[in-house]
Protein backbone atom coordinates (compact mmCIF):
# COMPACT_ATOMS: atom_id res chain seq x y z
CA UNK A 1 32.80 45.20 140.47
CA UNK A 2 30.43 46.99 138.65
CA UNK A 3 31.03 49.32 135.84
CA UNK A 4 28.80 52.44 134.70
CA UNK A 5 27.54 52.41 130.74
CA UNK A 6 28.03 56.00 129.24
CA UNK A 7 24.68 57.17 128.33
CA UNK A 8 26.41 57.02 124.26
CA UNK A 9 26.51 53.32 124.74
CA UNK A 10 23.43 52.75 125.62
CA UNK A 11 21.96 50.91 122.47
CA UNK A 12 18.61 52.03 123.60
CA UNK A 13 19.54 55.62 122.95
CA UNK A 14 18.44 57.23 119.55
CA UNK A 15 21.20 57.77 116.95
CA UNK A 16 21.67 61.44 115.93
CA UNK A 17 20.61 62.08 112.69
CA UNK A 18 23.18 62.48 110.25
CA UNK A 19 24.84 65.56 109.37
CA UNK A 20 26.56 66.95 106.49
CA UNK A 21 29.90 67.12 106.44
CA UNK A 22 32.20 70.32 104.89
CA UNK A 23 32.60 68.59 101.89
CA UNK A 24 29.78 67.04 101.56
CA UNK A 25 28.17 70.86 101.59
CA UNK A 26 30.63 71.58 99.22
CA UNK A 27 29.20 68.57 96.56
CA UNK A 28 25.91 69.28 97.46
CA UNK A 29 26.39 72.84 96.41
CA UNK A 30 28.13 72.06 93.02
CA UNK A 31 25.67 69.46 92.23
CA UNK A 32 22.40 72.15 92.77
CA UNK A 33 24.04 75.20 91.32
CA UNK A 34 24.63 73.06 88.31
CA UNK A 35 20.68 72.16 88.75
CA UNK A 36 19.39 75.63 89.42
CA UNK A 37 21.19 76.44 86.42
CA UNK A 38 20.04 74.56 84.36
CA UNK A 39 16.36 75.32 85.47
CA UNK A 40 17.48 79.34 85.57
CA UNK A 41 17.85 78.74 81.06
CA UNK A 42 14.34 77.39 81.21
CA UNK A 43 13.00 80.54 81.65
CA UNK A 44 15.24 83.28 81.87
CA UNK A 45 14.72 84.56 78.09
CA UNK A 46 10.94 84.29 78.03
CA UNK A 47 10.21 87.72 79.03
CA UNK A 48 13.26 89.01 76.88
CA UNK A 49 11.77 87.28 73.68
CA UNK A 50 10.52 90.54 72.05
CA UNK A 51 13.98 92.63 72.37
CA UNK A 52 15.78 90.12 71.32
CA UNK A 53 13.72 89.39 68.27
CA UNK A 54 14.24 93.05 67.40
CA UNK A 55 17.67 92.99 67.75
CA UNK A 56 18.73 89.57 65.88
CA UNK A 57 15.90 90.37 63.23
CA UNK A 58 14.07 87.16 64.18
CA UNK A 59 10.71 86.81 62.38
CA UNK A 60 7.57 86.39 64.81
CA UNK A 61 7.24 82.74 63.30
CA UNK A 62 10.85 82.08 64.15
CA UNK A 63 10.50 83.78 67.65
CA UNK A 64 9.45 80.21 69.44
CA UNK A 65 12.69 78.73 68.14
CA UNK A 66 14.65 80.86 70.64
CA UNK A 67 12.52 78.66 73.10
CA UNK A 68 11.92 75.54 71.36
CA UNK A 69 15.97 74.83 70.13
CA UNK A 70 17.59 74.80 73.88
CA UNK A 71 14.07 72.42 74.98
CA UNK A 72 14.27 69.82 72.05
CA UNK A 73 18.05 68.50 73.22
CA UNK A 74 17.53 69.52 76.46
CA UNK A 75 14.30 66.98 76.70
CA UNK A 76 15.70 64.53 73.78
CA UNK A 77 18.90 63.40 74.80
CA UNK A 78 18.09 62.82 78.52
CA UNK A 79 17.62 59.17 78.58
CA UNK A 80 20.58 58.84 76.59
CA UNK A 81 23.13 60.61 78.40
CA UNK A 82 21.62 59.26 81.51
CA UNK A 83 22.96 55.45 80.17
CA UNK A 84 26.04 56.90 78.59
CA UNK A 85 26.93 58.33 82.38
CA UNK A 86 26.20 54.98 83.38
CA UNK A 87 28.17 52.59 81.53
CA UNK A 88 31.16 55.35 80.98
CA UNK A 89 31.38 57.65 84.07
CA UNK A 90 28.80 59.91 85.29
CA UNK A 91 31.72 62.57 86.33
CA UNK A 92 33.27 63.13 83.07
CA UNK A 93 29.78 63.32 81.15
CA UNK A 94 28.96 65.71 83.49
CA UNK A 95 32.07 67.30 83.36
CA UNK A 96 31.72 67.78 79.73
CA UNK A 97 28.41 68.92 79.99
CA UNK A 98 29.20 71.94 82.34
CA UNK A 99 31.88 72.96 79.62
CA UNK A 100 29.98 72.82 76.85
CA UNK A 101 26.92 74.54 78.35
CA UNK A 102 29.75 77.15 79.28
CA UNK A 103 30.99 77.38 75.91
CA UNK A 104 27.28 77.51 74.38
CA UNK A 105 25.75 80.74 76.62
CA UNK A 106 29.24 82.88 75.21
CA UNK A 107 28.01 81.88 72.12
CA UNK A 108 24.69 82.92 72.59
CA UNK A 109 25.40 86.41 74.34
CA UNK A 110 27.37 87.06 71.26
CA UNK A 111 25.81 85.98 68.56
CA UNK A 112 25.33 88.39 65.51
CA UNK A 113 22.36 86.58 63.69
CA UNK A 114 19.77 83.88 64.40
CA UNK A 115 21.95 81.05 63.28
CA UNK A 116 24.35 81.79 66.25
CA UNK A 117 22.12 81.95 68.67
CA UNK A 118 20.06 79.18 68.07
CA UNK A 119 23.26 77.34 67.50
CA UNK A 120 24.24 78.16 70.78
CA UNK A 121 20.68 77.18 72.35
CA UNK A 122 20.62 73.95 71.23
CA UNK A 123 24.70 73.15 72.04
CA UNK A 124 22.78 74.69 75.57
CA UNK A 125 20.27 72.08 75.87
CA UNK A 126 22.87 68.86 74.85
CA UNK A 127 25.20 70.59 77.89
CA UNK A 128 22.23 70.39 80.03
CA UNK A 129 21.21 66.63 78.72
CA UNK A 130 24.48 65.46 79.78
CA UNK A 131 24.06 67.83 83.46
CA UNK A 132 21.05 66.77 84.29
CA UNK A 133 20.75 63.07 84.48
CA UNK A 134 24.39 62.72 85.59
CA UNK A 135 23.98 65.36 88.12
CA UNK A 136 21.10 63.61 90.08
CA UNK A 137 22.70 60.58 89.89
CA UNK A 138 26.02 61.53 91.72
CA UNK A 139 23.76 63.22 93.94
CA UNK A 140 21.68 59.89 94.98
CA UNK A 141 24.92 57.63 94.85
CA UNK A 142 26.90 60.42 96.94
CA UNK A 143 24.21 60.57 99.76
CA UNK A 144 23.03 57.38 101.15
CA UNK A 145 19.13 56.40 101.04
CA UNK A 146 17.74 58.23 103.79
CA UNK A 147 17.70 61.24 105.95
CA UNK A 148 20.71 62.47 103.99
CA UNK A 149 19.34 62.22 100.66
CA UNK A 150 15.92 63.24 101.74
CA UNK A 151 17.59 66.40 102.80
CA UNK A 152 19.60 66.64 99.78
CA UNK A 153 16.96 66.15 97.07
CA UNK A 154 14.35 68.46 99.52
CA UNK A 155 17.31 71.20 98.82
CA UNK A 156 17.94 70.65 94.89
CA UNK A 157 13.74 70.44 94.52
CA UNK A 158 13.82 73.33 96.09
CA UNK A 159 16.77 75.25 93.65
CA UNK A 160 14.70 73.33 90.87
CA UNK A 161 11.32 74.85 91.26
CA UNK A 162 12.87 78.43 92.48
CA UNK A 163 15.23 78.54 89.48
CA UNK A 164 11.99 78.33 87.21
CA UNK A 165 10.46 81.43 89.13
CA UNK A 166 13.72 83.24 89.49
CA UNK A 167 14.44 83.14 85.89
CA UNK A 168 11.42 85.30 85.21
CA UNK A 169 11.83 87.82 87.50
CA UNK A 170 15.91 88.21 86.34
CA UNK A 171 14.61 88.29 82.92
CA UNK A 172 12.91 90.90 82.90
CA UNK A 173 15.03 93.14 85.26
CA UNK A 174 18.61 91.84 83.60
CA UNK A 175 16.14 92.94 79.85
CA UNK A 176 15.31 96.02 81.17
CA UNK A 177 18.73 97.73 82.69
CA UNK A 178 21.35 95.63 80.53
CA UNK A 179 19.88 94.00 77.77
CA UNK A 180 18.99 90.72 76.57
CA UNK A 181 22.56 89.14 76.04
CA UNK A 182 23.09 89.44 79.97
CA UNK A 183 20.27 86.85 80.67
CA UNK A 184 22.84 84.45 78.85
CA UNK A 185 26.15 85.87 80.28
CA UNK A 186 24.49 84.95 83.39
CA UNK A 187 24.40 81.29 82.04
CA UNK A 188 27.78 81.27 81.08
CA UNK A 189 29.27 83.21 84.34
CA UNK A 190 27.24 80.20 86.01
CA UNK A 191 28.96 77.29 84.48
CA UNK A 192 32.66 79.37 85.31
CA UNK A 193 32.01 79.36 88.39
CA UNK A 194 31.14 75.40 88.78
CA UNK A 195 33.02 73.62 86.30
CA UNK A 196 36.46 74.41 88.26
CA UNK A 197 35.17 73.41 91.60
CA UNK A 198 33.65 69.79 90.45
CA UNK A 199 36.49 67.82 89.02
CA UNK A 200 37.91 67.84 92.64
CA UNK A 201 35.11 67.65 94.98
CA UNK A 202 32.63 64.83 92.98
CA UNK A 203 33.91 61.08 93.41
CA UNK A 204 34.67 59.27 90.39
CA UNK A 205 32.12 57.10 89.42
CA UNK A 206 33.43 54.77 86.60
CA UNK A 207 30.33 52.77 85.11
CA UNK A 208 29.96 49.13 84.59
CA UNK A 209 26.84 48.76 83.16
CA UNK A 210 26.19 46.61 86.18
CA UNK A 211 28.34 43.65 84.89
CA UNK A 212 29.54 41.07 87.59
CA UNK A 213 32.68 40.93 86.00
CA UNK A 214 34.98 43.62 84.03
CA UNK A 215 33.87 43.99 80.21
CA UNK A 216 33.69 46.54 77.47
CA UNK A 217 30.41 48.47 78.16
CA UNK A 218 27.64 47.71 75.05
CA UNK A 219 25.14 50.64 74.39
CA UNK A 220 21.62 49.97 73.43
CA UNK A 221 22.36 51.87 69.98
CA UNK A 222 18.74 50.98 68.29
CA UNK A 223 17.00 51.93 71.71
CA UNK A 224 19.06 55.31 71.99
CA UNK A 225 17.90 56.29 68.66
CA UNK A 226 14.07 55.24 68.47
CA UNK A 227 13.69 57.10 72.27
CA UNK A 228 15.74 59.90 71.13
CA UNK A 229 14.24 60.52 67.79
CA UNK A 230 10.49 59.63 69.23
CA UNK A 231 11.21 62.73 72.32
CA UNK A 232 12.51 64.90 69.70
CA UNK A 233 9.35 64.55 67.69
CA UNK A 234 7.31 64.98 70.92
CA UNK A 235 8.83 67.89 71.93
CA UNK A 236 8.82 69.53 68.64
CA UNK A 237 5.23 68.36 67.77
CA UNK A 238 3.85 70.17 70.88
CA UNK A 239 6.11 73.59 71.48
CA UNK A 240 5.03 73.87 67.70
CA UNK A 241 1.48 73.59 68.65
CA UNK A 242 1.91 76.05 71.46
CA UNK A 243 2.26 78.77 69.07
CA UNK A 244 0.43 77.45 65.81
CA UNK A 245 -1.80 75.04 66.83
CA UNK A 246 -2.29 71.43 65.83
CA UNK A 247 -3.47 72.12 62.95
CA UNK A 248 0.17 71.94 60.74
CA UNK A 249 1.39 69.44 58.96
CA UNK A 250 4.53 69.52 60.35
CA UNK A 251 2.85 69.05 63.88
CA UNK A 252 0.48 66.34 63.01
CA UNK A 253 3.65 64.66 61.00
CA UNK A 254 6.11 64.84 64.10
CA UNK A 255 3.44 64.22 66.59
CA UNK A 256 2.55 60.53 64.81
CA UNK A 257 6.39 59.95 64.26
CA UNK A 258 7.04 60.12 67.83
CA UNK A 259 4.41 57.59 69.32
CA UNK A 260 5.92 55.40 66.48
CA UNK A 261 9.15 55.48 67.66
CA UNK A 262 8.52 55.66 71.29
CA UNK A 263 6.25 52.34 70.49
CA UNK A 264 9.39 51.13 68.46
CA UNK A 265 11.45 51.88 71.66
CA UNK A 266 9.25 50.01 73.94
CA UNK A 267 9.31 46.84 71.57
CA UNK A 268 13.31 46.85 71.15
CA UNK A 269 13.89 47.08 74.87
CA UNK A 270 12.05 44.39 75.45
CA UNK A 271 14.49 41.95 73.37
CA UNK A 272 17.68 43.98 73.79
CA UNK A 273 20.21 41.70 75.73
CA UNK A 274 21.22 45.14 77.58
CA UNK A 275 18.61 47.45 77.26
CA UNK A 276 19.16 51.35 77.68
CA UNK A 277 15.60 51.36 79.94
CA UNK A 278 14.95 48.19 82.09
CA UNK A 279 11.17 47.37 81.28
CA UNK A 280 11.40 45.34 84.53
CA UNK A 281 12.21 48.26 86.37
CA UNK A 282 9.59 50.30 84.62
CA UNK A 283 7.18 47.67 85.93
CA UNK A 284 8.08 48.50 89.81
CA UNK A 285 5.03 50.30 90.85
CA UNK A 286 7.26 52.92 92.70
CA UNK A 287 8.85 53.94 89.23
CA UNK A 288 5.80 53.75 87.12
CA UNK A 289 3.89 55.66 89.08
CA UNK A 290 6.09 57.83 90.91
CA UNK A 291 6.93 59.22 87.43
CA UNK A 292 3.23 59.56 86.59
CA UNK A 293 3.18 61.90 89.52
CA UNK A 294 6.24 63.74 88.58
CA UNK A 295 5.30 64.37 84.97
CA UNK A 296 1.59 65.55 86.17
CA UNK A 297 3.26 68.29 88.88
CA UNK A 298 5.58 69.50 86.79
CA UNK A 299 3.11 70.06 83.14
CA UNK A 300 0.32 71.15 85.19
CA UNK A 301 1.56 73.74 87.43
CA UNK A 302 4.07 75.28 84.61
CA UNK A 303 0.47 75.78 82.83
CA UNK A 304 -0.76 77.24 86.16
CA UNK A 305 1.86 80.12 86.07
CA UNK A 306 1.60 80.64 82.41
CA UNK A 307 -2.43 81.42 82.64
CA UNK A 308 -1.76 83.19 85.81
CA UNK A 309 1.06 85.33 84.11
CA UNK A 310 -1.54 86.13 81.24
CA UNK A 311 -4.30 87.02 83.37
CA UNK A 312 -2.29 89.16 85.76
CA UNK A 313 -0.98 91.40 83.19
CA UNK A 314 -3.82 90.80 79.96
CA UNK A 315 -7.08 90.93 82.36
CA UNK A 316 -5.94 92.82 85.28
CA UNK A 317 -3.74 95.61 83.48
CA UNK A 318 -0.65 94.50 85.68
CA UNK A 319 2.69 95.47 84.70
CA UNK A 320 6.01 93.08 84.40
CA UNK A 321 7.43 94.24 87.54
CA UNK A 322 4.47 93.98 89.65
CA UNK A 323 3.60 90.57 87.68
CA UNK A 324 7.48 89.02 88.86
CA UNK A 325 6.51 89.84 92.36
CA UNK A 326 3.50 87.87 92.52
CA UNK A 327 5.58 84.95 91.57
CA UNK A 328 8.60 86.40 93.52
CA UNK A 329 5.92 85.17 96.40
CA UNK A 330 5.74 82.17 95.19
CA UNK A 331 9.32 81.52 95.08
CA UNK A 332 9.77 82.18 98.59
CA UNK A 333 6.93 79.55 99.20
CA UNK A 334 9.11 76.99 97.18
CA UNK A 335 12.00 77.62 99.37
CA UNK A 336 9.73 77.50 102.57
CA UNK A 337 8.30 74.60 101.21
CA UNK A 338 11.96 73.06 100.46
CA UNK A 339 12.83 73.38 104.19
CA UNK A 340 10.04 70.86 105.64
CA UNK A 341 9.26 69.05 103.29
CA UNK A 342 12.11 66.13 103.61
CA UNK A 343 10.54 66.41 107.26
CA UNK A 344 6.99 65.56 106.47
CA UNK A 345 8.43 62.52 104.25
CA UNK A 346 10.44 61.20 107.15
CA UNK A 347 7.16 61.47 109.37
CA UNK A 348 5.15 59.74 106.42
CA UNK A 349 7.19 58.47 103.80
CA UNK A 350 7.31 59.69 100.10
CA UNK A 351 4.66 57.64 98.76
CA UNK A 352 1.90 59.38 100.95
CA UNK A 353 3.67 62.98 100.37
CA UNK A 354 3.39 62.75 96.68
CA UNK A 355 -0.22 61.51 97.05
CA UNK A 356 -0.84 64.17 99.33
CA UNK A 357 0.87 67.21 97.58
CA UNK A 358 -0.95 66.17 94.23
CA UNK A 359 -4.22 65.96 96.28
CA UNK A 360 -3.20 69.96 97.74
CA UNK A 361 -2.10 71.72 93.95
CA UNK A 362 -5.13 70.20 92.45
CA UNK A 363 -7.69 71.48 95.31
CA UNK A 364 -5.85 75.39 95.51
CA UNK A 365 -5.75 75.23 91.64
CA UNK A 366 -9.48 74.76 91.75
CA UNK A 367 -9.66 77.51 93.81
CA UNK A 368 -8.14 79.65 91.66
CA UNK A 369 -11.59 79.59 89.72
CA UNK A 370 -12.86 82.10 92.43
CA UNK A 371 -10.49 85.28 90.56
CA UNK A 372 -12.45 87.88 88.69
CA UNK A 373 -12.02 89.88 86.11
CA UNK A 374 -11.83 92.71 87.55
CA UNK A 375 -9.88 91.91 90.89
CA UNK A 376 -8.16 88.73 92.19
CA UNK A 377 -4.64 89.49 92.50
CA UNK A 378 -4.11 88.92 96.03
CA UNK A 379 -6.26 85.43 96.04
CA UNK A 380 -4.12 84.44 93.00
CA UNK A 381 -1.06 85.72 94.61
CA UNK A 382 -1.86 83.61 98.30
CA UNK A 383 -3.39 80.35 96.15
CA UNK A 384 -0.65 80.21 93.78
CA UNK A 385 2.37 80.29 96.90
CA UNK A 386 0.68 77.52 98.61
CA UNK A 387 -0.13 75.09 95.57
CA UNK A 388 3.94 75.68 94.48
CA UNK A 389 4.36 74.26 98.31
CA UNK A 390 2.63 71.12 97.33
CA UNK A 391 4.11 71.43 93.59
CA UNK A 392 7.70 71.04 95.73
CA UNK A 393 6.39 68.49 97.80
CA UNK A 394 5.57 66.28 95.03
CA UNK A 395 8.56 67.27 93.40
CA UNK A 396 10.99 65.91 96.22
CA UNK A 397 8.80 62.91 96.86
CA UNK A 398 8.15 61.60 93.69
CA UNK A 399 12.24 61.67 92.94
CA UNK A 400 12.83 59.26 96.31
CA UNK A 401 10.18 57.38 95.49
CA UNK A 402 11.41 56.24 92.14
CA UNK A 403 15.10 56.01 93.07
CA UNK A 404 14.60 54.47 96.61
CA UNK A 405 15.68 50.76 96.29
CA UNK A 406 17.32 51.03 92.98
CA UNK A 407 20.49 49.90 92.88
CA UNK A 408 23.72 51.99 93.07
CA UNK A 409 24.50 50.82 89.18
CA UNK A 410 21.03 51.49 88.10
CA UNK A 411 20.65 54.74 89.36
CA UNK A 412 21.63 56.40 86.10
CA UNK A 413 18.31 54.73 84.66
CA UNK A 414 16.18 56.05 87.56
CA UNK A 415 17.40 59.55 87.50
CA UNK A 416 17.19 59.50 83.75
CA UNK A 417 13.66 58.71 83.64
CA UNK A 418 13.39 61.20 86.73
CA UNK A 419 14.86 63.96 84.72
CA UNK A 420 13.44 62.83 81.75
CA UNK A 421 9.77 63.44 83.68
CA UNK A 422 10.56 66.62 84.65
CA UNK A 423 11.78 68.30 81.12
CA UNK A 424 8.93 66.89 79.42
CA UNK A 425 6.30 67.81 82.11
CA UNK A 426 8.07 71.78 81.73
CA UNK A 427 7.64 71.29 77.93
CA UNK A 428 4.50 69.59 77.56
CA UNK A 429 1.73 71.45 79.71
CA UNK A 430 1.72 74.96 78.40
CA UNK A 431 1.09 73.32 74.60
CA UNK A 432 -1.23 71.02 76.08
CA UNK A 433 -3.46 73.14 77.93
CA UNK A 434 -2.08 76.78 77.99
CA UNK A 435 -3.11 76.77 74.23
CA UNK A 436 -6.60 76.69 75.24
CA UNK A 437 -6.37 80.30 77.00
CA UNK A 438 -4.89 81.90 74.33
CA UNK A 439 -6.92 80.70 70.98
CA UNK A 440 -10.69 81.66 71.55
CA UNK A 441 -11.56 85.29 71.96
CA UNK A 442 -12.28 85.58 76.04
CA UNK A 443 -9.13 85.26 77.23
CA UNK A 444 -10.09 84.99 81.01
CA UNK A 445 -12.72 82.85 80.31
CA UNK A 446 -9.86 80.87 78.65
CA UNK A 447 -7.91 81.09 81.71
CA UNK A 448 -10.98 79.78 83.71
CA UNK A 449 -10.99 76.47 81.52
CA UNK A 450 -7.43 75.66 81.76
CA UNK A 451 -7.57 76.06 85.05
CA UNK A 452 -10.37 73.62 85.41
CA UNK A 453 -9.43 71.39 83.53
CA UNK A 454 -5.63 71.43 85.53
CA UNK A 455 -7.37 71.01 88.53
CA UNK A 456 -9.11 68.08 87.23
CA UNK A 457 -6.20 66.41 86.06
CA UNK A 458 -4.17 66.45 89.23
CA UNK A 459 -6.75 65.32 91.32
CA UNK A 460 -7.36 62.26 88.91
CA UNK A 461 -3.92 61.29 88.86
CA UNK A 462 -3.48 61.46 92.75
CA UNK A 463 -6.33 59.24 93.28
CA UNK A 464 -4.52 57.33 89.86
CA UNK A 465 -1.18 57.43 91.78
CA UNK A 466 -2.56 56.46 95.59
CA UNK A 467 -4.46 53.55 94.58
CA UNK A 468 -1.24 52.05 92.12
CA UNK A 469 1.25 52.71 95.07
CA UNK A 470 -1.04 51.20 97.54
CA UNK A 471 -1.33 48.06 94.88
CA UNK A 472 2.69 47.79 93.94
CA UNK A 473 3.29 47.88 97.81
C-alpha cells in the first residue's frame, strides 16, 4: 500500500532559513549595545571639546589628549586582549571590560581637573580593548557561519558605523542643553544597563589556546609587548600629527619606534612556539586582504566626514545643528544599508561585496569633487548617505571574509585583527589625510585634495583587494 510523503519531507524542498531565537535576540542585543557603545565614545565628545576645555582649564595643546588618551588603549591593547580572551575566557574579559568601562565614564563625568579625566579616558579605552575583540568573538562563535552570522554581523556593522554618526549629533545636543559631563554619563548609564544582563545570557567560553589536550595556557609575552608598544607609538605618532604636524620630535621619535617594534613583532612571531598572531593565518589571502579592505573603509571615509564636517560649517556658514543633520542622513543610510546588505552577500558572497562596496565609496567620494564653494550641501548631503551604504557594506563583508573558515579556537585572533583594523583605520585617516585640509590657507581647496586623494586610495585598494582575493581563492 502506498503511503503519501508530507511535502516537509520532501528532501527536495528548500530548508527555511534560520531564525533567531528569543535568546539568541537577547545575546545579539547585549553583544551590539556593548559595540555601539563603544563606537558612541569615539565620537561623542568631539563637538563638546571646547566647553569642556573651559571648564577643566585644559590648555589648547592639551585639548587633543581628551581625544588621543581613550584612542591610544583603545587601539593598543586590542590584539592583546583579543589572545588573553582566547586562552583565558572571552566572557570574563569581557565581563571585566564592561565594568571597568562603567567605572571609567563616572570617573570622567566627575572629574574635577585634567588628571581625572584623562585618567578616566584611558581606563575607557583598556574597558573597550578588552569589549571589543571579545565581543566579536562570542558573537562569531555564538552564531554559526552563515545566514545567521551574516545577519548578525550585517546588524552590529550597522550599530558600528551609526554609533560613529550618532555620537556627533548627541554631542552636540547633550553639550548644548546639559553640559559636557552628560556625553559621558551616557557612557556609563550604557555599560549599567549591559553588564547585568551578560553574565547570564553569553555562553561560557573557556579558552584553550587550541591545545589537543588540557594544559596551562602560555602567552606570547615578548609578542604582546613589541605589538602593543609598536600600536601605541603608531597611534600616538599620528593623533599627534593631526594637531601639530609631523614636524615634532616627539612624532618623528614615536612614529620610527613603532615600525621598529611592529618589525620586532613580526620577527618574534615567526619563532614563537605559540605565537599571539599566527603568521600562517596572516598569509590566508582572505585575512590579509580582507583586512586591507577593512582598514582602507574605515580611515578613508572617517576622513570623508571630517572634511565634509569642515566644509559644511567653515565654507558654507552652516551651523552645528544643521551640520548633525546632514550626517543624521547619513546615519539612516547606514541603517538602510545594514538591512540588505547580509542579503546582497548571500546572493554574491563577501569577497565580491567588499570589492564592490570599495569600488562604490571611492567613485561617490570622487564625486564629491563636484561641491562649490558657495553651494553643495544637498549633493554632499545625497553623495555622502550613499558612499556610508557602501562604507557598511564593506564593513560587514570584510569581517566574514576574514573570520569565515577560521576555526572556533582561533577566532579570538581573527576578530582581534578585525577589531584591531577598524580602531586603527578610525584613528589613522583624519592624521593622515584630514591634516592636509586644515594646514595650507584655502581651506576648501584643502578639502578638494583630500578628497581626491581618498577617492584615489579606495579605488586602488579595491582593484588591490579583487585581484589578491581572486589569487588566494
Amino acid at each position: 500500500m502506498a503511503t503519501l510523503t508530507p511535502p516537509s519531507a520532501d528532501p527536495a524542498a528548500p530548508a527555511a532559513p534560520p531564525a533567531l531565537t528569543g535568546r539568541t535576540r537577547l545575546i545579539l542585543f547585549v553583544l551590539c549595545a556593548a559595540q555601539f557603545m563603544v563606537a558612541l565614545d569615539f565620537s561623542v565628545l568631539n563637538v563638546a571639546l571646547p566647553v569642556l576645555g573651559a571648564d577643566l582649564g585644559f590648555g589648547r595643546s592639551a585639548l587633543q589628549w581628551a581625544v588621543t588618551a581613550f584612542a591610544l588603549p583603545a587601539g593598543g591593547f586590542l590584539l592583546l586582549f583579543g589572545r588573553v580572551g582566547d586562552l583565558y575566557g572571552r566572557k570574563k574579559l569581557f565581563l571585566a571590560g564592561l565594568a571597568l568601562f562603567g567605572v571609567a565614564s563616572l570617573l570622567a563625568t566627575f572629574a574635577w581637573n585634567p588628571a581625572a579625566f584623562l585618567a578616566g579616558r584611558a581606563l575607557q579605552g583598556v574597558g573597550a580593548a578588552a569589549i571589543v575583540p571579545t565581543g566579536m568573538s562570542l558573537l562569531t562563535t555564538a552564531f554559526p557561519e552563515g545566514p545567521l552570522r551574516d545577519r548578525a554581523l550585517g546588524i552590529s556593522g550597522t550599530l558600528l558605523s551609526l554609533g560613529f554618526t550618532v555620537g556627533m549629533i548627541l554631542g552636540g545636543v547633550m553639550t548644548d542643553t546639559l553640559g559636557w559631563r552628560s556625553t559621558m554619563g551616557l557612557l556609563a548609564l550604557f555599560s549599567a544597563v549591559v553588564l547585568p544582563l551578560a553574565p547570564g545570557l553569553l555562553p561560557a567560553s573557556e579558552g584553550t589556546g587550541g591545545a589537543a589536550v588540557p594544559a596551562r595556557p602560555r602567552l606570547d609575552v615578548p609578542g604582546a609587548v613589541t605589538v602593543t608598544g609598536g600600536l601605541l607609538a603608531l597611534i600616538y605618532a599620528l593623533t599627534t600629527a593631526a594637531d601639530r604636524g609631523f614636524g615634532g620630535t616627539d612624532v618623528l621619535v614615536t612614529l620610527v619606534a613603532g615600525v621598529l617594534l611592529l618589525a620586532v613583532f613580526v620577527r618574534v612571531e615567526s619563532r614563537h612556539a605559540a605565537p599571539l598572531v599566527s603568521l600562517p593565518m596572516l598569509r590566508r589571502g582572505t585575512v590579509a586582504f580582507g583586512n586591507l579592505g577593512g582598514l582602507v573603509t574605515f580611515s578613508m571615509m572617517s576622513t570623508v566626514v571630517f572634511v565634509l564636517t569642515l566644509y559644511l560649517q567653515e565654507t558654507l556658514g552652516m551651523s552645528a545643528f544643521v551640520t548633525g543633520l546632514v550626517f543624521g542622513v547619513q546615519g539612516a543610510a547606514s541603517v538602510l544599508a545594514g538591512l540588505y546588505a547580509p542579503k546582497v552577500i548571500g546572493r554574491i558572497g563577501a569577497r565580491r561585496t567588499l570589492v564592490g562596496s570599495l569600488a562604490g565609496q571611492g567613485l561617490l567620494t570622487a564625486g564629491l569633487l563636484g561641491v562649490g564653494e558657495e553651494s553643495g550641501a544637498l549633493l554632499a548631503a545625497v553623495l555622502v548617505s550613499l558612499a556610508s551604504m557602501c562604507h557598511l557594506g564593506a564593513i560587514i563583508s570584510y569581517g566574514l571574509t576574514v573570520t569565515s573558515g577560521v576555526p572556533d579556537e582561533e577566532q579570538g585572533l581573527a576578530t582581534g585583527l578585525v577589531t584591531t583594523t577598524q580602531q586603527v583605520g578610525l584613528t589613522v585617516g583624519i592624521p593622515l589625510l584630514g591634516v592636509l585640509a586644515t594646514t595650507g590657507g584655502d581651506l576648501f581647496g584643502g578639502v578638494r585634495t583630500v578628497l581626491a586623494l581618498d577617492a584615489a586610495i579606495v579605488l586602488g585598494t579595491a582593484l588591490l583587494v579583487g585581484l589578491g582575493l581572486r589569487r588566494r581563492s
